[in-house]
Protein backbone atom coordinates (compact mmCIF):
# COMPACT_ATOMS: atom_id res chain seq x y z
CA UNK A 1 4.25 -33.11 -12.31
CA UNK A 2 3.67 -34.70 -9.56
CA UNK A 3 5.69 -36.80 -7.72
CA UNK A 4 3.89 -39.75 -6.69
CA UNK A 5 6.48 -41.61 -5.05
CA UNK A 6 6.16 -39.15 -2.07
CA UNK A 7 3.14 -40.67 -0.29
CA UNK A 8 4.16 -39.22 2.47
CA UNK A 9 4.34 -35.73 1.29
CA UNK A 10 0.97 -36.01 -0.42
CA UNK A 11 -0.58 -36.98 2.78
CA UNK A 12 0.47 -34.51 4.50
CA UNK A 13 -0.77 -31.84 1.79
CA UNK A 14 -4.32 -33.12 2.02
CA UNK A 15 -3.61 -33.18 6.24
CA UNK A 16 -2.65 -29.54 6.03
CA UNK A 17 -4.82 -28.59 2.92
CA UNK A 18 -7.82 -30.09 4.88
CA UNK A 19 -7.40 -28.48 8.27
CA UNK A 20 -6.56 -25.00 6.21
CA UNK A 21 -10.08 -25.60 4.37
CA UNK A 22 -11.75 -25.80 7.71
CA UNK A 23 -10.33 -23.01 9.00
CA UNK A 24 -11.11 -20.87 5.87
CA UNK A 25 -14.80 -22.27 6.33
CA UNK A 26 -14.83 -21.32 9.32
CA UNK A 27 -13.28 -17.44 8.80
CA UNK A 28 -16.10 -17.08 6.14
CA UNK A 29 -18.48 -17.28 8.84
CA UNK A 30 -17.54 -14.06 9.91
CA UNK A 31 -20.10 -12.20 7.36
CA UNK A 32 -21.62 -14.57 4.69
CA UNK A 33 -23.84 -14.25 2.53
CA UNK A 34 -27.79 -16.38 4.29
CA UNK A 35 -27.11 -18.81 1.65
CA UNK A 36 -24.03 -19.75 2.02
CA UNK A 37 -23.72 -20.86 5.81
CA UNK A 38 -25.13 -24.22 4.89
CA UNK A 39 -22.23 -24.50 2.19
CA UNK A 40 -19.81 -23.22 4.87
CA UNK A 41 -20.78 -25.66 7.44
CA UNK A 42 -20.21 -28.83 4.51
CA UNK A 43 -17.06 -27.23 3.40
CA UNK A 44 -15.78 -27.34 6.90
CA UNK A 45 -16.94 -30.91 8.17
CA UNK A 46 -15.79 -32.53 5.09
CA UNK A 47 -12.06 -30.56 5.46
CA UNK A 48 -11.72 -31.69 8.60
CA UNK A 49 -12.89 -34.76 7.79
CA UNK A 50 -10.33 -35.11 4.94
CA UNK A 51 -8.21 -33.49 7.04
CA UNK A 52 -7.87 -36.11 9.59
CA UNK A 53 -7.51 -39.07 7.41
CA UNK A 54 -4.24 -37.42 5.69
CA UNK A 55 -2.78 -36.69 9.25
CA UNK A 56 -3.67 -40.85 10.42
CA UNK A 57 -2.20 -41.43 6.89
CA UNK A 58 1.05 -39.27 7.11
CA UNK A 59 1.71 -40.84 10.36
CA UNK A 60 1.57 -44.10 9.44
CA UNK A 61 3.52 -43.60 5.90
CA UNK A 62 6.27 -41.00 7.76
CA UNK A 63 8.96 -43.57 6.43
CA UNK A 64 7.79 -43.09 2.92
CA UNK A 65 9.73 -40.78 0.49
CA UNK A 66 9.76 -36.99 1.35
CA UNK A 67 10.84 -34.05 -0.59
CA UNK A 68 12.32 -32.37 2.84
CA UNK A 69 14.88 -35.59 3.59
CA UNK A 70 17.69 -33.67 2.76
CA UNK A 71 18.56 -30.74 5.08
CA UNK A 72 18.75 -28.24 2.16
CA UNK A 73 15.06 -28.98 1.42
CA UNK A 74 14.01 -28.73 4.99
CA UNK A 75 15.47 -25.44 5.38
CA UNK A 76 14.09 -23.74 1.91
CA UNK A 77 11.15 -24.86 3.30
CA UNK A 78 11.17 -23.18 6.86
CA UNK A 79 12.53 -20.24 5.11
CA UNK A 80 9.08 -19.88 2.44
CA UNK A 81 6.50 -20.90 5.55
CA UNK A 82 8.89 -18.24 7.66
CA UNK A 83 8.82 -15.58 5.00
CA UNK A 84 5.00 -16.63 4.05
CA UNK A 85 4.48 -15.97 8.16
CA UNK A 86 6.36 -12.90 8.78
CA UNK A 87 4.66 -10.93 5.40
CA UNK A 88 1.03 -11.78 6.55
CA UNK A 89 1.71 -10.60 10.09
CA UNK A 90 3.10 -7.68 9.08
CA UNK A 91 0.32 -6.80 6.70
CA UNK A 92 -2.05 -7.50 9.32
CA UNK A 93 -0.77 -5.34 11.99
CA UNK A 94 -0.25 -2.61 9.48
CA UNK A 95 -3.96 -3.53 8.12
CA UNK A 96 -5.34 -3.15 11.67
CA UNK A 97 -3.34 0.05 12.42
CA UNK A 98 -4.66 1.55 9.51
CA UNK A 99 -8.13 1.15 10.25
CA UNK A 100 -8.83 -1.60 7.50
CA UNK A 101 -8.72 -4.58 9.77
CA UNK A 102 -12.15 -6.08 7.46
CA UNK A 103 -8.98 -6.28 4.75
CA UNK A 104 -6.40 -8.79 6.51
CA UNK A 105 -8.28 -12.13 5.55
CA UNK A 106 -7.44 -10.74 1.92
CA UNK A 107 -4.14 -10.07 2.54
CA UNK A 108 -3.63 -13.60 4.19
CA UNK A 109 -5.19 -14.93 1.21
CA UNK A 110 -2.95 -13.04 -1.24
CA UNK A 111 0.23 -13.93 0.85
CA UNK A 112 -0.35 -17.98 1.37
CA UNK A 113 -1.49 -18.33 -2.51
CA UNK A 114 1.83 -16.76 -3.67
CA UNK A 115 3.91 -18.88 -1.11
CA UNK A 116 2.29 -21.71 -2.86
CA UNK A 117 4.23 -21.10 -6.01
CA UNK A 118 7.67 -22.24 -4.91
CA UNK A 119 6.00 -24.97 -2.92
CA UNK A 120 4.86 -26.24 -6.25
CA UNK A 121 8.91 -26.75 -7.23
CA UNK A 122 10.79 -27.52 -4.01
CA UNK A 123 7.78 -31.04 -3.71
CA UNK A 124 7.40 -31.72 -7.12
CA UNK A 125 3.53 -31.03 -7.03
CA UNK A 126 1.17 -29.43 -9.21
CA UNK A 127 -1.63 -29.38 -7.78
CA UNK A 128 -0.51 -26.41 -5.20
CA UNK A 129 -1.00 -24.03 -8.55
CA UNK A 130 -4.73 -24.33 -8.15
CA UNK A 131 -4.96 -22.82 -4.50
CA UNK A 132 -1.85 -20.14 -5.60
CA UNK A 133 -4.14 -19.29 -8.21
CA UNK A 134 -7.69 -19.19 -6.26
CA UNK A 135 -6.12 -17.62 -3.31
CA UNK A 136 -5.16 -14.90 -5.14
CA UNK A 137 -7.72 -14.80 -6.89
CA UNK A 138 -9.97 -14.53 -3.76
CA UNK A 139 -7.60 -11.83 -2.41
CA UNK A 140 -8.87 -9.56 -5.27
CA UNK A 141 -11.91 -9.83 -5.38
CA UNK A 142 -12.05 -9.98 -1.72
CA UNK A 143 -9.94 -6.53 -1.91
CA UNK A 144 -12.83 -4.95 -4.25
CA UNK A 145 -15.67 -6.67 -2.68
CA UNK A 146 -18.29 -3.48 -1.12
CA UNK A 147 -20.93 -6.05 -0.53
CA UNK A 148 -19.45 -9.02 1.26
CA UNK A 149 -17.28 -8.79 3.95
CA UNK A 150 -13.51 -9.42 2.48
CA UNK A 151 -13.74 -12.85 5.29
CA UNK A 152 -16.72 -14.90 3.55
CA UNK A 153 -15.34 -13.86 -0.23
CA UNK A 154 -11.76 -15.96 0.64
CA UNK A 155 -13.39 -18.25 2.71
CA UNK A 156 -16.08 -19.26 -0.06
CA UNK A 157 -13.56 -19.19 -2.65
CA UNK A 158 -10.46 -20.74 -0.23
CA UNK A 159 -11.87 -23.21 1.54
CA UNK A 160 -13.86 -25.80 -1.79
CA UNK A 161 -10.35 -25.64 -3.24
CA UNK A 162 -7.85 -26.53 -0.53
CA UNK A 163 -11.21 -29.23 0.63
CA UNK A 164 -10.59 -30.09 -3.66
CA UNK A 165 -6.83 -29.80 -3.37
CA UNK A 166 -6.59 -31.99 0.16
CA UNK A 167 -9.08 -34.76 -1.62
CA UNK A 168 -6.95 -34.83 -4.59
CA UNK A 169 -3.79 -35.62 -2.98
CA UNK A 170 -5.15 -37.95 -0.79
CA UNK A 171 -6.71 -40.16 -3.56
CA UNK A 172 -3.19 -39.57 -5.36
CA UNK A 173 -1.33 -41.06 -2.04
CA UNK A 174 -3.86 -43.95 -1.90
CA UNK A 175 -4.03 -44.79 -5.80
């Protein structure tokens, strides 16, 4: 399911997708792993990269079809990205308060996988289930990591699959 009409909409995921992978790249730099920093400095060219071209692209396609034409959709929208806002500032603060600050990149990654889930319905697109799922995913691991700081466990996990994600949708808008 995904609705390929929407060019513009699928633009704009790998604009978003691509700048989010950059900046996940770029939180994993906080603590990675040696090996890894190469990895984390590709992952975050190439998102940006990508990035880019889907913002150009959703610009010049912003008359194209759009799940949020209607009003409705517009505003379920605001109010997931709202709710999805409010939760991981909340959970930060309280993170940071509580002395486990090192925690809040797993928390953000926990709350923006599960906002993906109703994102998946209200644009018709299924290929938000595979960052819900990683983000997740990475939050847990991230959450029982002792080794690796909670920051490079998301961002190595996050940032390849919203980079995969945002190159996906763009070669879906272009096909």
């Amino acid at each position: 399911m995904v609705d390929l009409e929407r060019t513009r909409d699928l633009f704009m995921v790998a604009a978003i997708f691509g700048v989010f992978g950059f900046a996940w790249a770029g939180w994993a730099q906080e603590g990675p792993p040696p090996r890894a920093r190469a990895l984390l400095g590709v992952l975050a060219g190439a998102s940006l990269l990508v990035g880019a071209a889907g913002g150009y692209l959703a610009w010049r396609h912003w008359d194209d079809p759009s799940a949020l034409a209607g009003a409705e959709d517009g505003i379920r929208f605001g109010i997931i990205v709202g709710i999805e806002t409010a939760v991981s500032l909340i959970g930060s603060v309280v993170l940071a308060v509580v002395g486990h600050g090192r925690r809040i990149a797993a928390w953000v990654s926990l709350v923006v996988g599960l906002h993906f889930i109703p994102l998946v319905f209200l644009f018709d697109n299924l290929t938000l289930l595979a960052p819900a799922v990683a983000m997740v995913t990475a939050a847990v691991l991230a959450w029982r990591s002792s080794r690796t700081l909670p920051s490079a466990v998301t961002g190595l996990v996050n940032a390849p699959v919203l980079l995969l994600t945002a190159a996906a949708n763009l070669a879906l808008a272009l096909a």
